[in-house]
Every structure is written in structure tokens, then in C-alpha cells.
Protein backbone atom coordinates (compact mmCIF):
# COMPACT_ATOMS: atom_id res chain seq x y z
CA UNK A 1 218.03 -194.01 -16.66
CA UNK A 2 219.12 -191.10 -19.13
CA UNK A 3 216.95 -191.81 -22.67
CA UNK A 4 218.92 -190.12 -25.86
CA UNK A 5 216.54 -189.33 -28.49
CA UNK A 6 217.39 -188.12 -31.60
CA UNK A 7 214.80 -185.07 -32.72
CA UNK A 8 212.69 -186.26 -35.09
CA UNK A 9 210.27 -184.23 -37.46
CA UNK A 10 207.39 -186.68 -36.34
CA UNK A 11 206.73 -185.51 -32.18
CA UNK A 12 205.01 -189.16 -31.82
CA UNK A 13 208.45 -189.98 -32.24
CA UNK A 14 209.18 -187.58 -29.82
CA UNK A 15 208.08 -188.30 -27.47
CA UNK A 16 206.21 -191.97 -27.32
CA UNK A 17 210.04 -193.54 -25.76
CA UNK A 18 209.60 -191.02 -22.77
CA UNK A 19 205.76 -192.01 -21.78
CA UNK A 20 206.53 -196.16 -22.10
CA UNK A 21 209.92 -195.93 -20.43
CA UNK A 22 209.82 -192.35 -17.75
CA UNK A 23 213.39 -192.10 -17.65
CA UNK A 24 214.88 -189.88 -15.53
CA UNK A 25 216.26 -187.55 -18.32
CA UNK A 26 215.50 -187.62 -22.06
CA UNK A 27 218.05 -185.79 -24.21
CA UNK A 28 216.88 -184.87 -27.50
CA UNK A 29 219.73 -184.21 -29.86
CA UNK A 30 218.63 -181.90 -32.94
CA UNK A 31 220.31 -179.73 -35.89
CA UNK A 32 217.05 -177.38 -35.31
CA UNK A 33 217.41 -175.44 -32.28
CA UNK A 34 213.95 -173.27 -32.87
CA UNK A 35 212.11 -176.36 -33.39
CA UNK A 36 213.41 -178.14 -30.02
CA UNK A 37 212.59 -174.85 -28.06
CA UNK A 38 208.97 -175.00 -29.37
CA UNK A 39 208.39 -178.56 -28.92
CA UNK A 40 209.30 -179.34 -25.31
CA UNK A 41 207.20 -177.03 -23.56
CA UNK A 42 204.03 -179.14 -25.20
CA UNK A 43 206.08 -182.39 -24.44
CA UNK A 44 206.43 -181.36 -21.07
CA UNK A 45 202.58 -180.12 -20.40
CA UNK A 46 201.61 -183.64 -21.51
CA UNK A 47 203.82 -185.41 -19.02
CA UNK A 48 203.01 -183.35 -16.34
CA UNK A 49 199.14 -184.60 -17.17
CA UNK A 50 200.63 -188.26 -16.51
CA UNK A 51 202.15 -187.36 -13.91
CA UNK A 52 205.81 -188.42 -15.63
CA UNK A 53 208.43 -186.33 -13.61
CA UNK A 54 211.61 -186.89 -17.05
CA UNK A 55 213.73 -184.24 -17.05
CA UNK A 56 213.60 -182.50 -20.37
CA UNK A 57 216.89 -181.57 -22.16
CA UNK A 58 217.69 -180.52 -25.37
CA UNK A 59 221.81 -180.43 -27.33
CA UNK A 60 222.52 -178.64 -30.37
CA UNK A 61 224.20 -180.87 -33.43
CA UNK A 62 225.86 -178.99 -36.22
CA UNK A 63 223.79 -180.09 -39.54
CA UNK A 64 225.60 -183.05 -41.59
CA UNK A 65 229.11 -182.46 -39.58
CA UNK A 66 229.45 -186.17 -38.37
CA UNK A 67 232.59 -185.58 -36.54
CA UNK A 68 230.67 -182.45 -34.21
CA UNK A 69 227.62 -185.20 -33.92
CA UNK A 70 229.80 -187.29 -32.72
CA UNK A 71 231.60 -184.96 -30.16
CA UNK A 72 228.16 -184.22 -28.74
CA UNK A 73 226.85 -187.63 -28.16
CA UNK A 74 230.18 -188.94 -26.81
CA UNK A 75 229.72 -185.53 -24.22
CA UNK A 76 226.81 -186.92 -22.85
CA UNK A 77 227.96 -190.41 -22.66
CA UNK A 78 230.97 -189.05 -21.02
CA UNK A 79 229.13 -187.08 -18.25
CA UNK A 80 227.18 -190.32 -17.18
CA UNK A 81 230.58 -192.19 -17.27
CA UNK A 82 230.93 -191.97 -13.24
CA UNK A 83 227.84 -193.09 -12.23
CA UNK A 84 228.09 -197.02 -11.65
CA UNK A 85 224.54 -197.48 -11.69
CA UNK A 86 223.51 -195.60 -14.75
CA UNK A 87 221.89 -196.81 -18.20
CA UNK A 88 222.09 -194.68 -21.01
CA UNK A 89 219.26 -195.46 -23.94
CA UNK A 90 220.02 -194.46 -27.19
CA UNK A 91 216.65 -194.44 -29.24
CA UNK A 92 217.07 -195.57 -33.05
CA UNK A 93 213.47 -195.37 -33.40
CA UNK A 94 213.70 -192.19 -36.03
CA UNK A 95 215.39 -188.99 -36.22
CA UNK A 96 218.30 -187.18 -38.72
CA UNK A 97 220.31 -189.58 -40.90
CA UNK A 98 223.88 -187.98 -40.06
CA UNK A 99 222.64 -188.45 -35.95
CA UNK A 100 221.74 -192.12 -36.32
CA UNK A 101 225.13 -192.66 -38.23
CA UNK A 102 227.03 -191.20 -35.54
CA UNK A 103 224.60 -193.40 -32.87
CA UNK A 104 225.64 -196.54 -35.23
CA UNK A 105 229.55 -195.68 -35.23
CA UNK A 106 229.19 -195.27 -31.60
CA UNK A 107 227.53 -198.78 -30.66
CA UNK A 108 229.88 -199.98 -33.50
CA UNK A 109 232.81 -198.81 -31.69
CA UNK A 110 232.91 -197.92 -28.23
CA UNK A 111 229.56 -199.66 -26.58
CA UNK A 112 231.73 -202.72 -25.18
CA UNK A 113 233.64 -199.85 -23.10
CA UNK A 114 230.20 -198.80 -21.81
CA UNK A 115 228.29 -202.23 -20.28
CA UNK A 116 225.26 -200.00 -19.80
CA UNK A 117 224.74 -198.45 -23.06
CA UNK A 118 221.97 -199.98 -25.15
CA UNK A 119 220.38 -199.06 -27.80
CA UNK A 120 216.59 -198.88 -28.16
CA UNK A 121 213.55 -199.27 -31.06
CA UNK A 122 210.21 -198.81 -30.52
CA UNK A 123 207.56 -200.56 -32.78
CA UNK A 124 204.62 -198.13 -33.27
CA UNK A 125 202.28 -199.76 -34.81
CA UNK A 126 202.67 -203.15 -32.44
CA UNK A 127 204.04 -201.47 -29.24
CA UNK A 128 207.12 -203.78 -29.72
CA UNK A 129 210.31 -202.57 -28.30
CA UNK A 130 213.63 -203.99 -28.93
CA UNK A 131 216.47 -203.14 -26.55
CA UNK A 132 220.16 -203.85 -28.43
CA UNK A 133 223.44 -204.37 -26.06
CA UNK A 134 226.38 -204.30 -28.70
CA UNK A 135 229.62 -206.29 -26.95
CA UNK A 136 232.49 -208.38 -28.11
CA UNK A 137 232.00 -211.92 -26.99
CA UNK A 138 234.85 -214.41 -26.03
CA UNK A 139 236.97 -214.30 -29.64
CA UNK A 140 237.23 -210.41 -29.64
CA UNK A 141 233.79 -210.08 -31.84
CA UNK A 142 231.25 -207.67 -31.80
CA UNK A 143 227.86 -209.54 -31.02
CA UNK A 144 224.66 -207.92 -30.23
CA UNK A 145 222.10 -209.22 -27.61
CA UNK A 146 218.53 -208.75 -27.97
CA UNK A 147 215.03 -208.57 -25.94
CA UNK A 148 211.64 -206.83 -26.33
CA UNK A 149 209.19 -205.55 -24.18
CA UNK A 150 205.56 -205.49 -25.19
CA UNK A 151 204.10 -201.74 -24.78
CA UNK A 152 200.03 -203.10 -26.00
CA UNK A 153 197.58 -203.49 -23.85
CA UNK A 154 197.74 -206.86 -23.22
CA UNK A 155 201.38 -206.61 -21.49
CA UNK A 156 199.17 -204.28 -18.63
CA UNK A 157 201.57 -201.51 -19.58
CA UNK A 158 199.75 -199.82 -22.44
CA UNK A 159 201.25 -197.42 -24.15
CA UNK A 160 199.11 -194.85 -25.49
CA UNK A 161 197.96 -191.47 -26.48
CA UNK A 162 194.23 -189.98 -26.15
CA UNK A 163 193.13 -187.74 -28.98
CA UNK A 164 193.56 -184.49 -26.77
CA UNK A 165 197.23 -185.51 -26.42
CA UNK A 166 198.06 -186.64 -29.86
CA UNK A 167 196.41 -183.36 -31.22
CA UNK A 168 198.16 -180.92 -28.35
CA UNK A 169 201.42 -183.19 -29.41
CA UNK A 170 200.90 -181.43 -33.19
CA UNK A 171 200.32 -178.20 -32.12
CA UNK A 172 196.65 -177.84 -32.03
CA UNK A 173 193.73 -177.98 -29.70
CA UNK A 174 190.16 -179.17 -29.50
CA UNK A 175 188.16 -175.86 -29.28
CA UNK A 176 184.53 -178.55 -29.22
CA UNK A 177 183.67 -182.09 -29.52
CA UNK A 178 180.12 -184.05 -29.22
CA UNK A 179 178.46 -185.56 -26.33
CA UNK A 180 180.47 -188.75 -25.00
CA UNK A 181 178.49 -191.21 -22.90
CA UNK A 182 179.77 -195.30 -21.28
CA UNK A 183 178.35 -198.02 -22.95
CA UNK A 184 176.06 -198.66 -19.88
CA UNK A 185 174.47 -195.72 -20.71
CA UNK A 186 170.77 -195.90 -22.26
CA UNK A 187 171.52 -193.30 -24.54
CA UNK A 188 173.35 -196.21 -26.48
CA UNK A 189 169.87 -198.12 -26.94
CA UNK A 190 168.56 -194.95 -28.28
CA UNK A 191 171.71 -194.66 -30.94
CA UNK A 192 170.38 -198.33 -32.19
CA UNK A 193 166.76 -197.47 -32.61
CA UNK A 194 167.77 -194.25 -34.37
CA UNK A 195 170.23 -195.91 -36.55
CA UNK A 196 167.53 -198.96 -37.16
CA UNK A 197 165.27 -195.96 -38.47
CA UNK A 198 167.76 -194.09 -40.60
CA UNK A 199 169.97 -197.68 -42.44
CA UNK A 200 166.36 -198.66 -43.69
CA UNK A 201 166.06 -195.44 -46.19
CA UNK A 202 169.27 -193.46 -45.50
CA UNK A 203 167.97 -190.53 -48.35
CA UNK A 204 164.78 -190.96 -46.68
CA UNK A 205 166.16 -190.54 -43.72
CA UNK A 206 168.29 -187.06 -44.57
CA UNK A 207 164.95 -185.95 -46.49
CA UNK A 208 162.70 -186.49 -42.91
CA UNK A 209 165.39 -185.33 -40.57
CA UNK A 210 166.00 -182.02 -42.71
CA UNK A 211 162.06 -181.50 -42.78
CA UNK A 212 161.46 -182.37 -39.06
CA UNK A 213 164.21 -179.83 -38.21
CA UNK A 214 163.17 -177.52 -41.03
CA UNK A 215 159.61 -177.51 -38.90
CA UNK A 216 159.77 -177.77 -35.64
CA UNK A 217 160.09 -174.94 -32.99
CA UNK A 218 160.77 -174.49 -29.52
CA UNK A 219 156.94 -174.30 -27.30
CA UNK A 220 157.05 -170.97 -25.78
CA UNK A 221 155.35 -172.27 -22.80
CA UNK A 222 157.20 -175.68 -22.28
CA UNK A 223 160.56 -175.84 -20.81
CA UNK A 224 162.29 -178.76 -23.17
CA UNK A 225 158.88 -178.42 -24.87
CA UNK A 226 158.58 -178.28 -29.14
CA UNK A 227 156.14 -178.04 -30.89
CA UNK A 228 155.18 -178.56 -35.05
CA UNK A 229 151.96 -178.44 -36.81
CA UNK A 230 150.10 -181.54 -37.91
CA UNK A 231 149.11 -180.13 -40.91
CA UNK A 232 153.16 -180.39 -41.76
CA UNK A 233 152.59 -184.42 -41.33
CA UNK A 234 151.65 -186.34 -44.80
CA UNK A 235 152.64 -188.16 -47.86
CA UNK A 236 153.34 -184.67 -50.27
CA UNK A 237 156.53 -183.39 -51.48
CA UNK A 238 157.03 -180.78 -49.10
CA UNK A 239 155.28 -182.87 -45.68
CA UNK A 240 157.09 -184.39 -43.14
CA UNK A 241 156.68 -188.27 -43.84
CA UNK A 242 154.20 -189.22 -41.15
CA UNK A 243 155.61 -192.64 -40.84
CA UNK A 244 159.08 -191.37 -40.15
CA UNK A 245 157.27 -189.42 -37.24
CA UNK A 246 155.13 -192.25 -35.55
CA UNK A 247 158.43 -194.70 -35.50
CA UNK A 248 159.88 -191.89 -33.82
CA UNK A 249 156.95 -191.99 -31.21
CA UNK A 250 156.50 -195.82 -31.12
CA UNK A 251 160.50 -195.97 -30.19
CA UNK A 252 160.03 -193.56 -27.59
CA UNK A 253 162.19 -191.59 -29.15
CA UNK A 254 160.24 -188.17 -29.36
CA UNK A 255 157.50 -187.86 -26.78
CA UNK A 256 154.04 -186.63 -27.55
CA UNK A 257 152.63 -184.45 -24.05
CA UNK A 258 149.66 -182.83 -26.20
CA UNK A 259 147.54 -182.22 -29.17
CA UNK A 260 147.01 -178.26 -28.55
CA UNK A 261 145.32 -176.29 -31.61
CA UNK A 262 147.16 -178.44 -34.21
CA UNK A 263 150.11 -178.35 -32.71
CA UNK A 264 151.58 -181.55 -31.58
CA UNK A 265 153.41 -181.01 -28.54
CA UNK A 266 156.52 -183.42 -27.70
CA UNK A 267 159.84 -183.56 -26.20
CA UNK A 268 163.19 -185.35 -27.50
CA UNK A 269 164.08 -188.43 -24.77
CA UNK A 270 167.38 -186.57 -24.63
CA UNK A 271 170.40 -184.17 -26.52
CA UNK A 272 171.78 -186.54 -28.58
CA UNK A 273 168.32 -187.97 -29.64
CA UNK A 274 167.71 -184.06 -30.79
CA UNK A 275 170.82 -183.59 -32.36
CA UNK A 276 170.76 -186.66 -34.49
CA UNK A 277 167.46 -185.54 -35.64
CA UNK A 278 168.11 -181.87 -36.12
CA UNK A 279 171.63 -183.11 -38.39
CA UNK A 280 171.37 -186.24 -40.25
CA UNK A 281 174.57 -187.26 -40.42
CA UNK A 282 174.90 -187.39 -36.83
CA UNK A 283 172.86 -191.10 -36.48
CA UNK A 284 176.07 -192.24 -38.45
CA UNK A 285 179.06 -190.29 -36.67
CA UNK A 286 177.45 -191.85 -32.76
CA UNK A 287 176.89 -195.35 -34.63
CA UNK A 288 180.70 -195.34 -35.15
CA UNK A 289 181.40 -193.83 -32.07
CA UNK A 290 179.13 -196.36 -30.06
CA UNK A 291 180.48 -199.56 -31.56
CA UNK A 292 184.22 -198.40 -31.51
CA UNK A 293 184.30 -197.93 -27.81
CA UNK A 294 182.42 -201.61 -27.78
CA UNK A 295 185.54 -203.02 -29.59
CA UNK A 296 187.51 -205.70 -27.50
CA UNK A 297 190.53 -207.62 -28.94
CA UNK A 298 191.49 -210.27 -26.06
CA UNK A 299 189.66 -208.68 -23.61
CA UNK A 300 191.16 -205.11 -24.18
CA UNK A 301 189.44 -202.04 -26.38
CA UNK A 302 190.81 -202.09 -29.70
CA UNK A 303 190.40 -198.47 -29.36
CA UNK A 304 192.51 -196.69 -26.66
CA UNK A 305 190.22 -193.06 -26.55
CA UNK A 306 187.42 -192.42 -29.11
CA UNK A 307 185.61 -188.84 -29.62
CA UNK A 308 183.24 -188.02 -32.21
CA UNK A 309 182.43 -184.07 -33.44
CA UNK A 310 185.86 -182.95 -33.04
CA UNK A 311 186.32 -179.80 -34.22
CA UNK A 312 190.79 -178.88 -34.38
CA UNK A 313 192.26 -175.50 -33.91
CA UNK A 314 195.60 -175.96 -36.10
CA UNK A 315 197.34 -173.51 -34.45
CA UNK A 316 195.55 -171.06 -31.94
CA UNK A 317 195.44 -168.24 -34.05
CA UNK A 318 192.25 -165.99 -34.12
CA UNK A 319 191.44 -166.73 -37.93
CA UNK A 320 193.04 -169.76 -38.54
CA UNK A 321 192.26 -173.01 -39.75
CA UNK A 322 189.50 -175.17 -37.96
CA UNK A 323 188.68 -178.74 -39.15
CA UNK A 324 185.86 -180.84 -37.84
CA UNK A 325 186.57 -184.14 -37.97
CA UNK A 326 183.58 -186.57 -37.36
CA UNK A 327 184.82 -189.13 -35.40
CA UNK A 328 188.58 -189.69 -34.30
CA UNK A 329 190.20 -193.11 -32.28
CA UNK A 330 193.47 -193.65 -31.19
CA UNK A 331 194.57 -197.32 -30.84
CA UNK A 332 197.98 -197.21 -28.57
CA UNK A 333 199.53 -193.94 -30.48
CA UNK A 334 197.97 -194.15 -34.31
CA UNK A 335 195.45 -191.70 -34.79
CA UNK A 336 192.62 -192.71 -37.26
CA UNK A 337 190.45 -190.20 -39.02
CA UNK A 338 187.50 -190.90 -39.84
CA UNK A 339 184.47 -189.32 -42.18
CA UNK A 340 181.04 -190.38 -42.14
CA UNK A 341 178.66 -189.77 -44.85
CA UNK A 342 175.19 -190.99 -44.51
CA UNK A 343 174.83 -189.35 -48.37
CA UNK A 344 176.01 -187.53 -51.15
CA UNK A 345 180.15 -187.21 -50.81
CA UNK A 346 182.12 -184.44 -52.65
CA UNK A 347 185.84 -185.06 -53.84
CA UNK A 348 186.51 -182.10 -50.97
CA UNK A 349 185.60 -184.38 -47.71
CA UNK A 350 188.31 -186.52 -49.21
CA UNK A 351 191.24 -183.66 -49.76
CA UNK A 352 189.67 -182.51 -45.94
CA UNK A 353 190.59 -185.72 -44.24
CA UNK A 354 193.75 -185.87 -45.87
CA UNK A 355 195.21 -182.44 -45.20
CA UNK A 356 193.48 -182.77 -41.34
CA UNK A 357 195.26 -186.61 -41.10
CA UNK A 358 198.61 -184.94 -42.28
CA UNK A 359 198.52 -182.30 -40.05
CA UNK A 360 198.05 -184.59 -36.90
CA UNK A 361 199.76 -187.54 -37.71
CA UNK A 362 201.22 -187.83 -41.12
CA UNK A 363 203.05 -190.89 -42.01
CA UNK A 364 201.48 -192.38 -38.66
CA UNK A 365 198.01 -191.82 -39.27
CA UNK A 366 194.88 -193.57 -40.38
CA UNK A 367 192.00 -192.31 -42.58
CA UNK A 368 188.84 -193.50 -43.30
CA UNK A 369 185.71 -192.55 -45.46
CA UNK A 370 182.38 -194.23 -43.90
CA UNK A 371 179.60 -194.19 -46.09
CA UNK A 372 175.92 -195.76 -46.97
CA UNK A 373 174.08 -194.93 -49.79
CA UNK A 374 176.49 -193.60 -52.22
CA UNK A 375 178.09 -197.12 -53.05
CA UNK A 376 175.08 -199.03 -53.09
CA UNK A 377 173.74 -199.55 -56.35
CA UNK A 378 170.10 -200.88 -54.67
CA UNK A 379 169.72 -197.26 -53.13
CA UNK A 380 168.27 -194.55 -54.38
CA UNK A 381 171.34 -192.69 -53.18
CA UNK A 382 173.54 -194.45 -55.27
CA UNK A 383 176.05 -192.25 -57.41
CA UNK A 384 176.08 -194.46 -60.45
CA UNK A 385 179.17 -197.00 -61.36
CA UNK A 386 181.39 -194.61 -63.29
CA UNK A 387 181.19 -191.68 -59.84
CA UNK A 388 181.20 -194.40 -57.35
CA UNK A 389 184.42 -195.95 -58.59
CA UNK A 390 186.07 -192.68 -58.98
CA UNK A 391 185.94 -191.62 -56.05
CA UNK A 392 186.78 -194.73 -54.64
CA UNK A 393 189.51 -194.88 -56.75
CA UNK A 394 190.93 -191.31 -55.65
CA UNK A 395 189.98 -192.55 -51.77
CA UNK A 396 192.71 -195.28 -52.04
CA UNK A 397 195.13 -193.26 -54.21
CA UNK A 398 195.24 -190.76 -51.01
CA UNK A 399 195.82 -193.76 -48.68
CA UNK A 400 191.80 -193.43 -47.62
CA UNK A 401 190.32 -196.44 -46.39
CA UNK A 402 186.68 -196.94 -47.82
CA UNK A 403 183.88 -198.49 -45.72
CA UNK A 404 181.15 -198.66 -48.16
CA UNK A 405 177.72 -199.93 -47.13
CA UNK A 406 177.65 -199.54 -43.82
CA UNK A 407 174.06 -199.78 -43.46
CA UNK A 408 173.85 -203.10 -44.71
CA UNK A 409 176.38 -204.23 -42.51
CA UNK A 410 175.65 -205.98 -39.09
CA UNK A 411 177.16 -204.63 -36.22
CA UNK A 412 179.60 -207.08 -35.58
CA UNK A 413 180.60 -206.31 -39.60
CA UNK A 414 181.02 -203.15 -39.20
CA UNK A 415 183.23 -203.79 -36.02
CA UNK A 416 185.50 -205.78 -38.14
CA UNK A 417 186.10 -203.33 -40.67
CA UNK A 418 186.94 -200.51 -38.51
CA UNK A 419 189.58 -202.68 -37.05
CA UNK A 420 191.56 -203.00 -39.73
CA UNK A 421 191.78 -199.37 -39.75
CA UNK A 422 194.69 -199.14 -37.68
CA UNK A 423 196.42 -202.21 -39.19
């Protein structure tokens, strides 16, 4: 099978045809030479990780000359001409105007001479392809035959992208992400009692976690060992809340070894337990990440690869730009970004998650802004009506999805509205 694809500024259009149908060729056709030359190395690095053997090919089309379009695609029909067993796939998925044209003039007037010429349109969003066989039936006229193939995971032939691929796909790289765990791991049990803690008083919560962090240091003789006075513990302005720090203890959470010349000696039950309460926005960003990867639509993860901390190189360069992005999904080849803010939110997370969302998968992507106290007028977070609907306002007006709330959500809640994200 030789797959024509028509070089489209969008590489998930790319390349997405190749991975759900490994033909034996694809042939991109392009009016930018520099641009092909760049991209297929990076398509062909991310086959070779599936183990997809296509041939890679590129053709030169002169820029709105139909008639040298033309010429070009009719070569490459031409070669494949002799071989009796050959299917040629002409993608209409995306690509130039003046390239389609000449695909549609083709079909229009020449596909009945080739039986195994189709052409070829890939739903991204549903995984829904469409395969079009353009003939004249029995009175001379041109009739076109249809069928579809289902690409989603419930046809057991998923097509997909992970986030590595869909990033590499745009040019970038992840230089660091956060921890990852199963969902048979315990450290998910510890991501509910932490988020339990922090959806009851979410500024508490930032105001504990930021003077916990602010006073705790590693025990010089302890290996995993910290240590923080007990004098810091109390009800003042500038104490640690001590009822923070004994649900902490009474979860299990942090570990108390010792009481050692008012010191109080503990350990964190693990890394992620410490980082969530060294950075409080963390509880938030592994609550996403936790009940994303739980996600099942018919028996399948709604989510197709999940990471949370990502941190995007946009280009390799030694002092270029670097993005974190708090937690990023892919469901089948849409990318959604997402921010979570367990607080105060500034007008530039917004313009961040745009810019970051069109860099990696523009028209494609998904974008989210998570958030707790800021929209919720009981809270003692809570912006106030007139900044609240602003910046909700601006959210939508940069397609931005707003999950307000999410801490009086139940799980299953909060499940639902993350998948409509990539809806």
C-alpha cells in the first residue's frame, strides 16, 4: 500500500494516516521543500519507536501551479501503474488548497481507470476514517462508494499518540516531568488523604504547606530524617497551624521517630508525599493526574497517556523557551493542556497555556484552567464577582476551558468534567 499525503502545516496531520494504516510508502507532496526535509527525520524517529517500517518519501509541488501539481501526482500514480496488486491512498484529511484540488480533479477524472485508487479521511477527534472509491456505475456515472474504519479504542486498533510523541512531533522535548505511579500503587491512597486535607481550606492549605516547608530542615544525623522545632507549632500568625500538622501524623502521612531537644523528628511516607507538601499546588496537579488515568469510557481509558510536571523545551536551544505545563493527557491524538491552581490565578497562566497549547497542537488542542478557591464565593480565596468573571470571561474568549470548584466536586464530578475536555 503506497499512502499520498499532502504536507500539511499541522504534523498530527502528518503523520497520524501513517501510524493507523503502516503503509508501505507514504509520499508527502509539499510546495515547502525546507519544511519536508526537517519534518521527516522526527516522523521517522517516532515510527521507528513503534516499530512501523513506512518508507518515507517526500515530492516537490510548484506553489499554486495546478497543472505542475497535477503532473506530480499523476507521476506517482503512474509509477505504481504496473503493479497488479497495489493500492494507492490519497489522504484528503488536510494539506494545501491548490494540492487537494488537483487530488479532487484526479478522483473526478481518472480514478475509474485506476480500480485501486481510493481516497482517504481521517476523523481526529473520533478516530473515524472514511475510505472513498470514485467509479462510474452501469449508465456511464461517476458514483462514489463508501466505508469507515474505527481507529478508537474500542475497535482494538487504537490510534494514538503519548505526550512524548505528540511534543517530539512539534519540535520539542521533555527536558523533566513528575513522578508517575499505576493506580495499584499506595501512593494513590496517600494523593486522597492529602487532597482530603488541602479541599477542606485550600488558602489554609497553601498558608501551612508554605510554613511547613518554610521550617523544616533536613536531620543531619537521619538518612530521610527532618526535623522542625515545636516551638514553630501554634495558633499565631507566623506558626505552623498545629492541626494541619497532627492530620498529617494521624494520616500517616509524615512520621514522627522522636521528640529530641524540641525538635520533632519525622520522615515523609514517601517523594510525592514531600513534594506535595514542600509545593502546594502539587496536591492539585497529582489529584488530576490520579483520577485521569482512573478514567474508563466502555471499558477503555478515556485518556490514552497522562503526565503531570511537564516541563517543554520548544526547540533545543541553550536559552530558549521552557514551559511547564502541570498536567498534560492525550486522548487518541488531541493533546489537552491543563493548569491547576489551588489559589490566586494571574491573567499570565492564561496567555501561558495558550501560547504552550499553540505551540504543540494548535487548532487540535485542548486547554484547561483547574481551579478551587478563586471562583468560590464561600472561600476565603475567592477573587470577588467582578475578577472572577473576568477572567473567566477572557478563559473562554482564548478557547480555555474553566473547571471551577474543584474542591467541592466529588471525584466522580470531577471525572466528568475533565472528559469533556477533549470533546
Amino acid at each position: 500500500m503506497t499512502l499520498i499525503e499532502i504536507f500539511d502545516r499541522s504534523p498530527i496531520e502528518n503523520l497520524v494516516s501513517t501510524i493507523a494504516l503502516r503503509p508501505d510508502q507514504t509520499i508527502y507532496i509539499g510546495t515547502d521543500v525546507k519544511r519536508m526535509q526537517r519534518a521527516l527525520p522526527v516522523y521517522r524517529e517516532i515510527l521507528d519507536g513503534r516499530g512501523i517500517g513506512t518508507e518515507l518519501i517526500f515530492r516537490s509541488a510548484a506553489k499554486n501551479d495546478l497543472e505542475a501539481t497535477l503532473a506530480v501526482i499523476d507521476m506517482i500514480l503512474d509509477e505504481r501503474s504496473d503493479e497488479p496488486d497495489e493500492i494507492c491512498l490519497v489522504d484528503i484529511s488536510g494539506g494545501d488548497e491548490t494540492l487537494l484540488l488537483s487530488v479532487g480533479l484526479i478522483l473526478g477524472t481518472r480514478a475509474w481507470e485506476r480500480r485501486k485508487l481510493l481516497a482517504f479521511r481521517l476523523n481526529l477527534f473520533t478516530r473515524i476514517a472514511t475510505y472513498f472509491l470514485v467509479r462510474r456505475d452501469e449508465n456511464g456515472e461517476l458514483a462514489v462508494a463508501r466505508e469507515q474504519q474505527d481507529f478508537s479504542n474500542a475497535s482494538g486498533n487504537p490510534l494514538y499518540l503519548t505526550v512524548d510523541e505528540n511534543v517530539m512531533l512539534h519540535g520539542g522535548s521533555i527536558t523533566s516531568r513528575s513522578e508517575t505511579f499505576d493506580l495499584d500503587d499506595p501512593v494513590c491512597e496517600d494523593i486522597d488523604a492529602l487532597w482530603e486535607v488541602s479541599r477542606k481550606d485550600c488558602v489554609g492549605w497553601n498558608a501551612s504547606v508554605g510554613r511547613l516547608s518554610a521550617e523544616v530542615s533536613r536531620y543531619a544525623d537521619g538518612n530521610n530524617l527532618y526535623a522542625i522545632p515545636e516551638e514553630a507549632l501554634g495558633t499565631g500568625k507566623n506558626k505552623l497551624n498545629r492541626d494541619f500538622f497532627n492530620q498529617l501524623v494521624g494520616r500517616g502521612l509524615i512520621k514522627l521517630r522522636r521528640n529530641e531537644s524540641g525538635l520533632l523528628i519525622f520522615n515523609y511516607k514517601n517523594r510525592i508525599v514531600r513534594e506535595c507538601l514542600t509545593k502546594s499546588g502539587s496536591v492539585l496537579e497529582y489529584y488530576t493526574y490520579k483520577t485521569a488515568l482512573k478514567m474508563r469510557e466502555n471499558g477503555f481509558p478515556v485518556f490514552d497517556s497522562v503526565e503531570t510536571g511537564v516541563v517543554l523545551d520548544w526547540d533545543g536551544r541553550a536559552n530558549g523557551t521552557r514551559n511547564e505545563i502541570d498536567v498534560m493527557m492525550m486522548r487518541g491524538v488531541t493533546p489537552v493542556f491543563i493548569s491547576c491552581k489551588n489559589g490566586d490565578i494571574s491573567v499570565d497562566e492564561l496567555y501561558k497555556i495558550g501560547a504552550v497549547a499553540d505551540r504543540f497542537g494548535a487548532d487540535f488542542s485542548r486547554r484547561a484552567l483547574l481551579s478551587t478557591a478563586f471562583f468560590d464565593s464561600g472561600s476565603r480565596g475567592f477573587a470577588g464577582p467582578n475578577a472572577s468573571n473576568n477572567m473567566e470571561e477572557r478563559a473562554r474568549d482564548m478557547r480555555i476551558r474553566p473547571i471551577s470548584c474543584v474542591h467541592r466536586m466529588t471525584e466522580s464530578e470531577f471525572a466528568q468534567a475533565l472528559s469533556k475536555l477533549a470533546l
